[in-house]
N, C-alpha and C. Protein backbone atom coordinates (compact mmCIF):
# COMPACT_ATOMS: atom_id res chain seq x y z
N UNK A 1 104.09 94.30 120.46
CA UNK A 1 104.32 93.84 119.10
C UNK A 1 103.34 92.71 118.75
N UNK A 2 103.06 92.15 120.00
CA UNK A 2 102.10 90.85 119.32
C UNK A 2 100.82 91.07 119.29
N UNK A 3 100.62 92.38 119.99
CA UNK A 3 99.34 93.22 119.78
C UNK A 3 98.88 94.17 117.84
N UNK A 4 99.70 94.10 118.14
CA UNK A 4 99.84 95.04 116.82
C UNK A 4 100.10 93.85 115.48
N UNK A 5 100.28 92.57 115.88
CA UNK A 5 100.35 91.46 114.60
C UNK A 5 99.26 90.79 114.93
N UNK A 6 98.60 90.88 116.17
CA UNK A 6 97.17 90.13 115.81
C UNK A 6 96.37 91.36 115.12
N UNK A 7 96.47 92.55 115.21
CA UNK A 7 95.40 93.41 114.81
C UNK A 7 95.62 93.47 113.10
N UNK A 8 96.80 92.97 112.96
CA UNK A 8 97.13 93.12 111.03
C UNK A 8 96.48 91.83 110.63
N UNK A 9 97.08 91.00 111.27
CA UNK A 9 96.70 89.57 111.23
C UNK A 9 94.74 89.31 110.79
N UNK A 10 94.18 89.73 111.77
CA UNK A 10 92.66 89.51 111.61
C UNK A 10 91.90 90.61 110.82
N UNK A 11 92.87 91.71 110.37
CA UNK A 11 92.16 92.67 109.17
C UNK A 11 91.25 92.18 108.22
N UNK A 12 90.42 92.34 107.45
CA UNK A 12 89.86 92.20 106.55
C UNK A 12 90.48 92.17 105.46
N UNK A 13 91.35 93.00 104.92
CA UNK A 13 92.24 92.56 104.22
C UNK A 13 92.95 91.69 103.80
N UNK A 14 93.80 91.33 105.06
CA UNK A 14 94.40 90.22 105.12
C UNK A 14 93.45 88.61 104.43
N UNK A 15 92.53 88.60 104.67
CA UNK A 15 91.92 87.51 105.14
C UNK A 15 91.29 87.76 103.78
N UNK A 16 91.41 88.69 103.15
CA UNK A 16 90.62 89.06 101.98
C UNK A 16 91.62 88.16 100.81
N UNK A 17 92.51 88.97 101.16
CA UNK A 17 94.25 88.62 100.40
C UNK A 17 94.44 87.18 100.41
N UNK A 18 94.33 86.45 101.94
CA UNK A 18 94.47 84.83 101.93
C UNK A 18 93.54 84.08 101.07
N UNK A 19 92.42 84.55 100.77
CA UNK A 19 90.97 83.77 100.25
C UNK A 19 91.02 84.04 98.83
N UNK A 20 92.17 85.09 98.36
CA UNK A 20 91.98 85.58 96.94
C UNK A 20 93.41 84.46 96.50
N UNK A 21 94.13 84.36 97.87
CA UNK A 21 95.48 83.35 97.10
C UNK A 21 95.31 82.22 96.97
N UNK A 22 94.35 81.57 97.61
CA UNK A 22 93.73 80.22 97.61
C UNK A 22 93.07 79.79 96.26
N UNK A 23 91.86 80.80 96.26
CA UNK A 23 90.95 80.55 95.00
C UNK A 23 91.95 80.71 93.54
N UNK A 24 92.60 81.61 93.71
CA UNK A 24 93.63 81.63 92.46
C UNK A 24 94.15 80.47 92.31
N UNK A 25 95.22 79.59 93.52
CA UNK A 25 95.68 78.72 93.31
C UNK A 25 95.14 77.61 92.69
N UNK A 26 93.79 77.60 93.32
CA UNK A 26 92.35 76.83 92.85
C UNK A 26 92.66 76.53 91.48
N UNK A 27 92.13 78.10 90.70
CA UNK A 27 91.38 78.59 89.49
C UNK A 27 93.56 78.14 88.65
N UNK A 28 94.06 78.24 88.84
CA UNK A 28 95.18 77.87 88.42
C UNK A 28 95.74 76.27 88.30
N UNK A 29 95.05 75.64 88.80
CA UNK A 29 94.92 73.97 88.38
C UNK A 29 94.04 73.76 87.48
N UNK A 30 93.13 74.49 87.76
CA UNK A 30 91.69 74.20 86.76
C UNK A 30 92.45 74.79 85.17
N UNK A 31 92.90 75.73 85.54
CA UNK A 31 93.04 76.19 83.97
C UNK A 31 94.43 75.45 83.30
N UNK A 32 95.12 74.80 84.37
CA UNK A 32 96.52 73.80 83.75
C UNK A 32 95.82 72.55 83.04
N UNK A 33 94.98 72.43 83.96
CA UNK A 33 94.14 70.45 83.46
C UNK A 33 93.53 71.64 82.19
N UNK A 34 92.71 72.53 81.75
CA UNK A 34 91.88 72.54 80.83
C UNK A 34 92.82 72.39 79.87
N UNK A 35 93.70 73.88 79.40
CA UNK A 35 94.83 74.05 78.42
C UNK A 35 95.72 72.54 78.38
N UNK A 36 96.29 71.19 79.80
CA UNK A 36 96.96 70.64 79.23
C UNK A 36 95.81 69.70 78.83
N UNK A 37 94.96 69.11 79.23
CA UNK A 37 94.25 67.98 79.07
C UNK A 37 93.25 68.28 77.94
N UNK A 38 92.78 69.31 77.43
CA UNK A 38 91.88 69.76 76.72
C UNK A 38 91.89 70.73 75.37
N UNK A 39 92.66 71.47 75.58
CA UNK A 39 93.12 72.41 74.35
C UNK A 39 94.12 71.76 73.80
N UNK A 40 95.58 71.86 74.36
CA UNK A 40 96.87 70.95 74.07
C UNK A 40 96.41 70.22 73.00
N UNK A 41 95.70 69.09 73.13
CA UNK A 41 95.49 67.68 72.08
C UNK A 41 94.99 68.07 70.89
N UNK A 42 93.83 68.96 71.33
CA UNK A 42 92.97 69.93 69.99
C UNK A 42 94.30 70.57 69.25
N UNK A 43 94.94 71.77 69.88
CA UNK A 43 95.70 72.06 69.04
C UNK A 43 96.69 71.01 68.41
N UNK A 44 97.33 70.20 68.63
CA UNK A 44 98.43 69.13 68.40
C UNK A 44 97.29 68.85 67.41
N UNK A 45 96.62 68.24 67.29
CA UNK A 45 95.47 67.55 66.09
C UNK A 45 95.53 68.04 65.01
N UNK A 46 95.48 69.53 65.49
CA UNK A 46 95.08 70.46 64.12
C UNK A 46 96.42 70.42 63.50
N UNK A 47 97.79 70.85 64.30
CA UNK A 47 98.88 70.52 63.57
C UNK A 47 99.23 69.62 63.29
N UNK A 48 98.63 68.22 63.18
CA UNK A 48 99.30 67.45 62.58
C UNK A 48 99.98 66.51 64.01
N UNK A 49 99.33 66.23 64.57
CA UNK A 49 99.77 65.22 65.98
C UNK A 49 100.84 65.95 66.76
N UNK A 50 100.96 66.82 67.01
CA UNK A 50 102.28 67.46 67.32
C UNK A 50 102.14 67.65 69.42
N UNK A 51 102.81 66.75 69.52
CA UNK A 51 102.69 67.14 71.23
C UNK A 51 104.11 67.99 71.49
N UNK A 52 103.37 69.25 72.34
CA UNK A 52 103.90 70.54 72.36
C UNK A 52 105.15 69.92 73.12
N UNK A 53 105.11 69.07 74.20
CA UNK A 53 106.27 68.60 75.93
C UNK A 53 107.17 68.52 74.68
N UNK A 54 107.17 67.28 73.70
CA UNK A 54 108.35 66.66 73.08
C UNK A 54 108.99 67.76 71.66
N UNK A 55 108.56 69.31 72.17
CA UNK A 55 109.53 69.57 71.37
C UNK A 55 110.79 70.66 71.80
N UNK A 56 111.52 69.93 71.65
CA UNK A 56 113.02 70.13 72.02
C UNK A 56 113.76 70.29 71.04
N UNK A 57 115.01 70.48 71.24
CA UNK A 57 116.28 71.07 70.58
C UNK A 57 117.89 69.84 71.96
N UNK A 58 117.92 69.05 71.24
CA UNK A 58 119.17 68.25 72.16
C UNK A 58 120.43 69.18 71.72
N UNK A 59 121.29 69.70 72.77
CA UNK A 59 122.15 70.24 72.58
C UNK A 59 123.77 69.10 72.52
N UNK A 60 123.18 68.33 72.96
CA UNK A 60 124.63 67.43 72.96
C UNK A 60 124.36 66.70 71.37
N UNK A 61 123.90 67.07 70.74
CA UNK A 61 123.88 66.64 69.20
C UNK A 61 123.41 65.12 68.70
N UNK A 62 122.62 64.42 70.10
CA UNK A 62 122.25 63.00 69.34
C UNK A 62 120.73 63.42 69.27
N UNK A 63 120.15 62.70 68.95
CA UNK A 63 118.50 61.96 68.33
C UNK A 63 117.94 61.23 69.35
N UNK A 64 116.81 62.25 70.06
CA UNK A 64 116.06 61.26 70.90
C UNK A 64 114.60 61.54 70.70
N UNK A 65 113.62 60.64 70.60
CA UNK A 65 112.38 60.41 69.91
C UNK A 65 111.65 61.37 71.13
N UNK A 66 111.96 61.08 72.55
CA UNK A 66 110.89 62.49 73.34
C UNK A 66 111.44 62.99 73.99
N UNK A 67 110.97 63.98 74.75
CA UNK A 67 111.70 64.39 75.70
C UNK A 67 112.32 63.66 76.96
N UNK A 68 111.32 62.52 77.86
CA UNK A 68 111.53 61.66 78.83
C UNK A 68 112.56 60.71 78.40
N UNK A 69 112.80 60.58 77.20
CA UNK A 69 114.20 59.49 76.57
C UNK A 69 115.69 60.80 76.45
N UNK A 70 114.80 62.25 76.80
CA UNK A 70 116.36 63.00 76.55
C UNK A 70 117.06 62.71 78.08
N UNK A 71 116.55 62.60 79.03
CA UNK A 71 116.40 63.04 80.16
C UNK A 71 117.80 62.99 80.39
N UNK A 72 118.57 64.20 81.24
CA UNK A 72 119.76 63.65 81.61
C UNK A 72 120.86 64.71 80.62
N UNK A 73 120.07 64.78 79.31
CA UNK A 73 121.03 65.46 78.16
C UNK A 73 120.90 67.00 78.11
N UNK A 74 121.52 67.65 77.74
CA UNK A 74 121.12 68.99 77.94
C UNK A 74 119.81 69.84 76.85
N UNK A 75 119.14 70.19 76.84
CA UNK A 75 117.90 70.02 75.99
C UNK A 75 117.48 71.30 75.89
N UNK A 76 117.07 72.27 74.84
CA UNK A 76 116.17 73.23 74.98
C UNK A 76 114.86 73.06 74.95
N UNK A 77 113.70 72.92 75.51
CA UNK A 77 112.42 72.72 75.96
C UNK A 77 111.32 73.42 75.27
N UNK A 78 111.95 74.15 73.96
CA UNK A 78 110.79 75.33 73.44
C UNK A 78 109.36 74.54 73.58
N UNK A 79 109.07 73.55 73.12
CA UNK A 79 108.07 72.81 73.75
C UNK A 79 106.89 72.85 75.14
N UNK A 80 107.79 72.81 75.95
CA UNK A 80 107.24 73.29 77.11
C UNK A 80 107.04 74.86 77.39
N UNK A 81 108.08 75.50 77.14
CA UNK A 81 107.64 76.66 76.77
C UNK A 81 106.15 77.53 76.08
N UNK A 82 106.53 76.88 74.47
CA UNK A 82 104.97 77.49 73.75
C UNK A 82 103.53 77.01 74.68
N UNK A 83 103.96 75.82 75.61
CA UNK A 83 102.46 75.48 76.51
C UNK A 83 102.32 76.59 77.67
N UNK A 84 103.50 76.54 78.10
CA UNK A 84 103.68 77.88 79.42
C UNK A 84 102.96 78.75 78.43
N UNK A 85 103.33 79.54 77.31
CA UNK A 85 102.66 80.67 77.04
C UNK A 85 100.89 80.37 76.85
N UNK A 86 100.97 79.53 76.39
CA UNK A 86 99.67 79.37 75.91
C UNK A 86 98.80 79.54 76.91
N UNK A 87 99.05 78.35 78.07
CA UNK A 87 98.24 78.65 79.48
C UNK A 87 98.17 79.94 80.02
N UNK A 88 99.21 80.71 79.71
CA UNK A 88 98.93 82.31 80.54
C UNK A 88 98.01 83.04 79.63
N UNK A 89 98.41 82.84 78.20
CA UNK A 89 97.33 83.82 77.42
C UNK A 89 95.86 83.03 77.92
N UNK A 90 95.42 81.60 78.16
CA UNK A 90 94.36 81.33 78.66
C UNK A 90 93.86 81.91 79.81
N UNK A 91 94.79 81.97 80.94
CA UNK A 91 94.40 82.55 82.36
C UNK A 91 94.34 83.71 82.03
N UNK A 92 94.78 84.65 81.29
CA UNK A 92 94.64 85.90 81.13
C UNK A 92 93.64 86.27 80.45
N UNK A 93 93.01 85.54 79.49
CA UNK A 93 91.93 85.76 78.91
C UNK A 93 90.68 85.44 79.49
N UNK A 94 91.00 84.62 80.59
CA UNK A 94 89.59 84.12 81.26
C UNK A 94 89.53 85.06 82.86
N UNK A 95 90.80 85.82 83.16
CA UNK A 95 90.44 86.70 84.22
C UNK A 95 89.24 87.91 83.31
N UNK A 96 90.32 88.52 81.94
CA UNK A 96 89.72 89.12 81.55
C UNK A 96 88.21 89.57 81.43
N UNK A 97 87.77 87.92 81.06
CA UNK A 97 86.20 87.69 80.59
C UNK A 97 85.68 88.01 81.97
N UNK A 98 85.99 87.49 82.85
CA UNK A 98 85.86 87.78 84.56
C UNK A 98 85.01 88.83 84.74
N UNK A 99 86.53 89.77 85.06
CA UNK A 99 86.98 91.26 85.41
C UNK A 99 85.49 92.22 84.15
N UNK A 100 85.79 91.90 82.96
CA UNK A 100 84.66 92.23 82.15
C UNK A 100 83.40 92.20 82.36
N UNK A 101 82.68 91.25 82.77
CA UNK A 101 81.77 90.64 83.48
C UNK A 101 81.45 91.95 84.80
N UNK A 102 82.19 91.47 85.26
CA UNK A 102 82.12 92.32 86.84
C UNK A 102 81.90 93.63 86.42
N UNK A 103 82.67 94.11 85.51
CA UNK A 103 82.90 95.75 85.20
C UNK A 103 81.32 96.21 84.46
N UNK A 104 80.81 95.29 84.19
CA UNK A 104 79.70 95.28 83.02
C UNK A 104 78.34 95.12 84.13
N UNK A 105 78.85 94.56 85.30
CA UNK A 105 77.50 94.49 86.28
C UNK A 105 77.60 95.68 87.11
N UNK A 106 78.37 96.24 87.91
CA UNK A 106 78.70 97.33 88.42
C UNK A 106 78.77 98.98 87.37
N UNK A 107 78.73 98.41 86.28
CA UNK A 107 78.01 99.93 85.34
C UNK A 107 76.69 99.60 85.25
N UNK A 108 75.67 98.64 84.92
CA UNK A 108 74.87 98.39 85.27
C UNK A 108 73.97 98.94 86.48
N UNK A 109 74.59 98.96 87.94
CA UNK A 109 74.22 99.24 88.98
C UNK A 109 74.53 100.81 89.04
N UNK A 110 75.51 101.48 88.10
CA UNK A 110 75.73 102.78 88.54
C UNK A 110 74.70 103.55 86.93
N UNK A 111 74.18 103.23 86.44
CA UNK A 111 72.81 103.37 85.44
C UNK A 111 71.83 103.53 86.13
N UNK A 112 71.44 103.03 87.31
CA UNK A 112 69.76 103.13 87.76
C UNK A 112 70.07 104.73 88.18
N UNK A 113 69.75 105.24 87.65
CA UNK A 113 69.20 106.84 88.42
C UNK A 113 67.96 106.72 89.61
N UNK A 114 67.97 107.69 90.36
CA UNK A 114 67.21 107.76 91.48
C UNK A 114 66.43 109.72 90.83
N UNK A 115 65.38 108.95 90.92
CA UNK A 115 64.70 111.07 90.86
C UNK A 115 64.46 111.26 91.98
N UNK A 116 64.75 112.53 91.88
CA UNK A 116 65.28 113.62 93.00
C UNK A 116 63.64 113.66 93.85
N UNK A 117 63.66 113.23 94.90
CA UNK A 117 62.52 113.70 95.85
C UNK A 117 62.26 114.76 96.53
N UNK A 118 63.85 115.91 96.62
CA UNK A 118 63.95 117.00 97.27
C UNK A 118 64.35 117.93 96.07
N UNK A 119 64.49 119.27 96.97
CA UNK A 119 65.18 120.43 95.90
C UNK A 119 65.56 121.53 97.74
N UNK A 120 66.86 122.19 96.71
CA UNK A 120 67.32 123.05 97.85
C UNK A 120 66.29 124.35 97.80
N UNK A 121 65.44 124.95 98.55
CA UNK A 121 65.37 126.54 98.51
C UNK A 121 66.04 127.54 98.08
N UNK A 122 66.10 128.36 97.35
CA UNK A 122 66.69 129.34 96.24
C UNK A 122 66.85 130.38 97.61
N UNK A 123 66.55 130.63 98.71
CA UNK A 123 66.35 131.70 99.34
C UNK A 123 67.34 131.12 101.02
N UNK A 124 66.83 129.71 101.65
CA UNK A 124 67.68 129.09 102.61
C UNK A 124 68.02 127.95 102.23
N UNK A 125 68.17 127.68 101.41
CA UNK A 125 68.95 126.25 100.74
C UNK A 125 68.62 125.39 101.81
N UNK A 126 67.39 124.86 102.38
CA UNK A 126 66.95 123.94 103.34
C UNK A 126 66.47 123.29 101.94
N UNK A 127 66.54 122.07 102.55
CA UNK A 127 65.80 120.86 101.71
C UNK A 127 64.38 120.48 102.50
N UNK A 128 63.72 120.41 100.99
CA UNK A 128 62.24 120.88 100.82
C UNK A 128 61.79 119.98 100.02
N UNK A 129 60.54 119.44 99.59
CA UNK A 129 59.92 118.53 98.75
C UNK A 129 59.75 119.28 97.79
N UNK A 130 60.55 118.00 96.42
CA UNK A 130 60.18 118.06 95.35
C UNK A 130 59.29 119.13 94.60
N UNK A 131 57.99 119.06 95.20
CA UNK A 131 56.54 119.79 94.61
C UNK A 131 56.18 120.39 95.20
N UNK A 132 57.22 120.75 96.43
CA UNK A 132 56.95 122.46 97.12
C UNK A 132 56.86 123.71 96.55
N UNK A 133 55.77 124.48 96.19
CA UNK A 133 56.14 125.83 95.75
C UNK A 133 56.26 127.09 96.97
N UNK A 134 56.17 126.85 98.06
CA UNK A 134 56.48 127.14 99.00
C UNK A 134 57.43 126.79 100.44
N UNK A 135 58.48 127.37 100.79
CA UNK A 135 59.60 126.78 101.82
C UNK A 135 58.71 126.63 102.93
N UNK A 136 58.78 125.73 103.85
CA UNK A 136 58.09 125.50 104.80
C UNK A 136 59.28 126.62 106.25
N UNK A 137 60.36 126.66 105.54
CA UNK A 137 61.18 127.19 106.84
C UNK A 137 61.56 128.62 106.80
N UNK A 138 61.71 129.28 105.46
CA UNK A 138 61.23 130.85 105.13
C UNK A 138 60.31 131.47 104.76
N UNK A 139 59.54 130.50 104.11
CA UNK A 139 58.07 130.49 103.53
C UNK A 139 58.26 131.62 102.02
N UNK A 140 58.97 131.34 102.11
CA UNK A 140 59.37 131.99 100.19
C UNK A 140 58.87 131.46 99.36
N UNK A 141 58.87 131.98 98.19
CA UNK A 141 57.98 131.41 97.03
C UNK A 141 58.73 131.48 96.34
N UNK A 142 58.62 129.83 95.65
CA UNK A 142 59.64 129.40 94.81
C UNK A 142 58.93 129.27 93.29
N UNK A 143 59.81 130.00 92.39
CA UNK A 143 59.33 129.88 91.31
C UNK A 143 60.15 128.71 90.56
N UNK A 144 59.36 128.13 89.29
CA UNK A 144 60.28 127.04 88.92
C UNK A 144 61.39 127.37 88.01
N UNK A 145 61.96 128.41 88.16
CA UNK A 145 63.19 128.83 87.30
C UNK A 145 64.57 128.78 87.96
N UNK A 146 63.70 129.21 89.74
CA UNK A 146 64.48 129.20 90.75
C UNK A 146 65.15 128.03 91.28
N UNK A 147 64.48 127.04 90.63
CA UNK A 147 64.68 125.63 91.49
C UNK A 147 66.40 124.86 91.34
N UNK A 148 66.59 124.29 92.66
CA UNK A 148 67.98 123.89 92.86
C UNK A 148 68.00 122.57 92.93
N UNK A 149 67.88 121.96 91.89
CA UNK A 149 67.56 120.16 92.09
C UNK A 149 68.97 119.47 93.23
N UNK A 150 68.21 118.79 94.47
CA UNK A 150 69.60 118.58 94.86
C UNK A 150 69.60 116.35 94.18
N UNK A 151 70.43 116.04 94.09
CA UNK A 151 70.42 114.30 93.66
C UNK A 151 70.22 113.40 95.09
C-alpha cells in the first residue's frame, strides 16, 4: 500500500494539481487586494461614496452607522455580498481573458501547415518523394491524377 501511494503521490499529475492549487491561491489574493483595494473605491465614487462592507440591513431594528458598530447584532450583509459577487465576476473574467489567450496561441500553432514531402504509390502505397514520377520499390509510373498526397 505504501508502494502504490508513493507511485500516486510522485505522478505528474499530482504535482501538476499541487502547483495549479498554489498559484490559484496566489492569483486569488491578487485579485481580492485588486477588486477590494482598487475597483471597490472606484465603484463607491461613482455611486456616490458608497462603501459596499457597510451595507447592511440590522435585523434587531436599531440604527447603526457601519457595520463594525453592528457587531454582535444580527445583520444582513448584502454589502459584503454584492463585493463577493463582484470579485468572482472579476476572477472569472480574468481566467477567461487567460484561457482565451491560451486558446488563441494553440490555434495559432495548429494553422502552420506542413507541405507534404511524400505521397503514397497508387500501385504499393510505399511512401515515395513528393516529385517522384516513378516508385523506386515497384517502379510504376505514376501519373499525376494518380497521386495519394499522404500529410
Amino acid at each position: 500500500m505504501l508502494k502504490e501511494f508513493k507511485e500516486f503521490a510522485v505522478k505528474g499529475n499530482v504535482i501538476d494539481l499541487a502547483v495549479g492549487v498554489i498559484i490559484g491561491g496566489a492569483f486569488g489574493k491578487i485579485v481580492t487586494s485588486l477588486v477590494n483595494d482598487m475597483i471597490m473605491p472606484v465603484i463607491g465614487l461613482l455611486i456616490k461614496n458608497v462603501n459596499f462592507t457597510d451595507l447592511f440591513i440590522s435585523l434587531d431594528g436599531n440604527y447603526y452607522p457601519s457595520l463594525a458598530a453592528a457587531q454582535g447584532a444580527p445583520t444582513i450583509n448584502y454589502g459584503i455580498f454584492i463585493n463577493t459577487i463582484l470579485e468572482f465576476l472579476i476572477i472569472s473574467f480574468s481566467i477567461f481573458i487567460v484561457i482565451r489567450q491560451l486558446n488563441r496561441l494553440k490555434r495559432k500553432e495548429e494553422v502552420v501547415e506542413t507541405v507534404p514531402t511524400t505521397k503514397a504509390c497508387p500501385y504499393c502505397y510505399t511512401e515515395i518523394h513528393i516529385d517522384a514520377t516513378r516508385c523506386p520499390n515497384c517502379t510504376s509510373i505514376i501519373n499525376e491524377e494518380q497521386l495519394v498526397i499522404n500529410d
